[in-house]
C-alpha atoms as a PDB file:
ATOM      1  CA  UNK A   1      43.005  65.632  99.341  1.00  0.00           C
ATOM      2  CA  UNK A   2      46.126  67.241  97.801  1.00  0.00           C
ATOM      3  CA  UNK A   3      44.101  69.444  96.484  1.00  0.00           C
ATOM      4  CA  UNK A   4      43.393  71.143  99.707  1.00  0.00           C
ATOM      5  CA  UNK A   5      46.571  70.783 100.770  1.00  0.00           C
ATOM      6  CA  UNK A   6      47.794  73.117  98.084  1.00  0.00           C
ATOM      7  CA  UNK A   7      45.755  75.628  98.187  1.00  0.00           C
ATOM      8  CA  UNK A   8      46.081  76.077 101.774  1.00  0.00           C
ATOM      9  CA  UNK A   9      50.006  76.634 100.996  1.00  0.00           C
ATOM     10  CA  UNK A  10      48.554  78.818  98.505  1.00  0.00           C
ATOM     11  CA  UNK A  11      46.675  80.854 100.735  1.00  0.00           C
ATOM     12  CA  UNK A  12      49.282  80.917 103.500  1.00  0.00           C
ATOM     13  CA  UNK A  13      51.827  82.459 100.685  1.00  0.00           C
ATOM     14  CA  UNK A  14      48.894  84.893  99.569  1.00  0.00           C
ATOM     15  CA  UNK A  15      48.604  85.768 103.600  1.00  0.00           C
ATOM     16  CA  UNK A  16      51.832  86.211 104.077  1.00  0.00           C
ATOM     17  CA  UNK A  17      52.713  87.885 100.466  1.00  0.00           C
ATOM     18  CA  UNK A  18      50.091  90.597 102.349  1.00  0.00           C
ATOM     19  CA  UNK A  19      51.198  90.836 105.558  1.00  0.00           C
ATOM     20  CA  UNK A  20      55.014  91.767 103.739  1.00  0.00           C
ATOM     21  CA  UNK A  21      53.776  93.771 101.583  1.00  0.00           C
ATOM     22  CA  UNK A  22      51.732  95.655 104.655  1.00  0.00           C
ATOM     23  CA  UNK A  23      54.813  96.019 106.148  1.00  0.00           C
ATOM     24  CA  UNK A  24      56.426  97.267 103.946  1.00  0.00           C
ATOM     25  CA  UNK A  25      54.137 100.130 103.388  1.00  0.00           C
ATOM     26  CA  UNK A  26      53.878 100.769 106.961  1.00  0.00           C
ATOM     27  CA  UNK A  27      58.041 100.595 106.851  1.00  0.00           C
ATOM     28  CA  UNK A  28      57.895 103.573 104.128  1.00  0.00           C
ATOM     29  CA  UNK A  29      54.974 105.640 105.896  1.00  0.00           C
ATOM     30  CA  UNK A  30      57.378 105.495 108.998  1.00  0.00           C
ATOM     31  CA  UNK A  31      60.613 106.671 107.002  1.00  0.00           C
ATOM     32  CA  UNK A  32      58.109 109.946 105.175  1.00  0.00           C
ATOM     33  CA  UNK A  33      57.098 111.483 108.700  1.00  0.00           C
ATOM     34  CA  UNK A  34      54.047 112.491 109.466  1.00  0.00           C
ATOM     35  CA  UNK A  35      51.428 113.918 107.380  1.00  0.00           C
ATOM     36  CA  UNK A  36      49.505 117.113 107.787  1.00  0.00           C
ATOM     37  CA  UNK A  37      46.569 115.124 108.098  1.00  0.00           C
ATOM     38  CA  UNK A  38      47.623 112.778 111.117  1.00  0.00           C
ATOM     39  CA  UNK A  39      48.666 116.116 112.604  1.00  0.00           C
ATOM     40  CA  UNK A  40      45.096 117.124 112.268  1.00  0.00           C
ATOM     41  CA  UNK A  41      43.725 114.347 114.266  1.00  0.00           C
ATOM     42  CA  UNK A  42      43.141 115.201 118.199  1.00  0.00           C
ATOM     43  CA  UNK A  43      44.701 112.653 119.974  1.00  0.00           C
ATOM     44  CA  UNK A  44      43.738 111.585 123.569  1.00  0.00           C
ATOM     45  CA  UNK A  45      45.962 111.159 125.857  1.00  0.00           C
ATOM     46  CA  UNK A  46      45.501 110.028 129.264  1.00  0.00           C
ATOM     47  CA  UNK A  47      47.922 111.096 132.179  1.00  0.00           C
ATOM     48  CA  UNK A  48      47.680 108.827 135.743  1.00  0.00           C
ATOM     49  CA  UNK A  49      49.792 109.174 138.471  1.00  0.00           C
ATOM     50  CA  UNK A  50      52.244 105.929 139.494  1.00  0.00           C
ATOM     51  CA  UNK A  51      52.614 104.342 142.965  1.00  0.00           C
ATOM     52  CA  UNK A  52      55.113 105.915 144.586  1.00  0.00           C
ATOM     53  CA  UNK A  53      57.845 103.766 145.766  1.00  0.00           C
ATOM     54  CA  UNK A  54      59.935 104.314 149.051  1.00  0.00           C
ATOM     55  CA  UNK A  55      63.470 103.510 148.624  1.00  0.00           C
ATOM     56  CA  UNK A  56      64.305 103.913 152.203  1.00  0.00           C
ATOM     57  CA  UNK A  57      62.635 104.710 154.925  1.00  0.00           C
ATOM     58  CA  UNK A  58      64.294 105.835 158.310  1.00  0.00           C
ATOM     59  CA  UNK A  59      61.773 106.540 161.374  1.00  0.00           C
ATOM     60  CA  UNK A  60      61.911 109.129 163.494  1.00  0.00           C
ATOM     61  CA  UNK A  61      62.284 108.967 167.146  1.00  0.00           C
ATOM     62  CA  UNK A  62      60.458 111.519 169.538  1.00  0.00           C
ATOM     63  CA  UNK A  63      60.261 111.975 173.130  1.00  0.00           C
ATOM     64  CA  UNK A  64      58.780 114.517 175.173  1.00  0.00           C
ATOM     65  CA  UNK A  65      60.769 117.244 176.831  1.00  0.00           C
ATOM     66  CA  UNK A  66      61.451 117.202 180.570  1.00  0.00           C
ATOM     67  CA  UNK A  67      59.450 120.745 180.439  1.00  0.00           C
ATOM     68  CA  UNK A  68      56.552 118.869 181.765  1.00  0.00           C
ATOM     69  CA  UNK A  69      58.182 118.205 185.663  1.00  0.00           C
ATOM     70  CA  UNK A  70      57.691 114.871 184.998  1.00  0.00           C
ATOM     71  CA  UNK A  71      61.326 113.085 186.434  1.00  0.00           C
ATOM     72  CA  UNK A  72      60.119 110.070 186.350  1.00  0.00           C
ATOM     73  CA  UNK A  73      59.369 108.781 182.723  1.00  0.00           C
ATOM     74  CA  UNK A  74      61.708 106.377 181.480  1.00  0.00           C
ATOM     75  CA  UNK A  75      61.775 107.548 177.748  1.00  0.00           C
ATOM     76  CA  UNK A  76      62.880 111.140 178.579  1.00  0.00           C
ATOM     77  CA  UNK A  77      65.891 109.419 181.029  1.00  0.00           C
ATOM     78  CA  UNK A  78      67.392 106.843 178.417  1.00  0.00           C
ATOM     79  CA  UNK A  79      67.241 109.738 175.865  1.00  0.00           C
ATOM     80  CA  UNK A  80      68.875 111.995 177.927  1.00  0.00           C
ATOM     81  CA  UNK A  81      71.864 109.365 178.715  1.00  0.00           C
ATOM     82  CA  UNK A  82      72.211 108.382 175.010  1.00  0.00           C
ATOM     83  CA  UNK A  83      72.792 112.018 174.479  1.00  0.00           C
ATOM     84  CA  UNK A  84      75.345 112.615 176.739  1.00  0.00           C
ATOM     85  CA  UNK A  85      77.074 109.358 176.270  1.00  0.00           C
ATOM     86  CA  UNK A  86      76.980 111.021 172.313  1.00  0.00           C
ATOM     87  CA  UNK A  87      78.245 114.206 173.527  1.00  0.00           C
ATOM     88  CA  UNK A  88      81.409 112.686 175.697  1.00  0.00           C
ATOM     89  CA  UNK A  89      82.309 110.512 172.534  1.00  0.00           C
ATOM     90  CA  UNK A  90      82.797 113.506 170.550  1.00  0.00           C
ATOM     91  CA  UNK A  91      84.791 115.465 173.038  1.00  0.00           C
ATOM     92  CA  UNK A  92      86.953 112.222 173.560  1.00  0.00           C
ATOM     93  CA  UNK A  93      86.894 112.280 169.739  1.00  0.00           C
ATOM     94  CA  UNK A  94      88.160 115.825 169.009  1.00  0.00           C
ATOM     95  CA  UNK A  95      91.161 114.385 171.701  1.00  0.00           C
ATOM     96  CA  UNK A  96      92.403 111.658 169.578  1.00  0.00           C
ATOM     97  CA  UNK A  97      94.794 111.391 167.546  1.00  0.00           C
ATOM     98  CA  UNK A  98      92.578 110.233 164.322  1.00  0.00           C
ATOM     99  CA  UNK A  99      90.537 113.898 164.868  1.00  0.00           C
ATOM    100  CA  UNK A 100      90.098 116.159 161.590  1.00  0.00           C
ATOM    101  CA  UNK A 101      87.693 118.904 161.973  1.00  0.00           C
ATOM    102  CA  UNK A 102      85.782 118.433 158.317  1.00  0.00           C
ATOM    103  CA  UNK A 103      83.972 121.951 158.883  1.00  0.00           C
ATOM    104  CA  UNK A 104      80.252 122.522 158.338  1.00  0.00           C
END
């Protein structure tokens, strides 16, 4: 029984006596570059596109022009009254006192 024992510890040492010594001359193949014949070789190399990722997103709001005589859609009123409630803000903006005209 202590026979196996041992020369399983033998065989791990041998293992890893290898693997050092692998890395080792992996460590010195690293530090010489590359030789001319690995720049022989034709490498493959595959290119695929990535999902593309949307880091913010902002919708859009359309509404139809009052071109089409129609008075009496809803969308194209409220619209209309958000814009000029917008447009009387900034003309009682450009009156206040806290107005700086930051060009264009």
């Amino acid at each position: 029984m202590q026979s196996g024992m041992s020369s399983s510890l033998v065989e791990t040492s041998e293992d890893e006596e290898a693997k050092r010594k692998e890395a080792e001359k992996a460590a010195k193949a690293a530090k010489r570059g590359i030789d001319k014949d690995e720049l022989e070789k034709d490498i493959d190399v595959v290119i695929e596109e990535t999902e593309t990722v949307f880091l913010l997103h902002i919708p859009s709001q359309v509404v139809a022009a009052q071109t089409t005589g129609d008075t009496d859609n809803e969308e194209i009123k409220a619209a209309s009254d958000a814009i000029l409630r917008y447009d009387s803000f900034l003309e009682n903006k450009k009156g206040s006192d806290n107005y700086t005209d930051r060009g264009s």
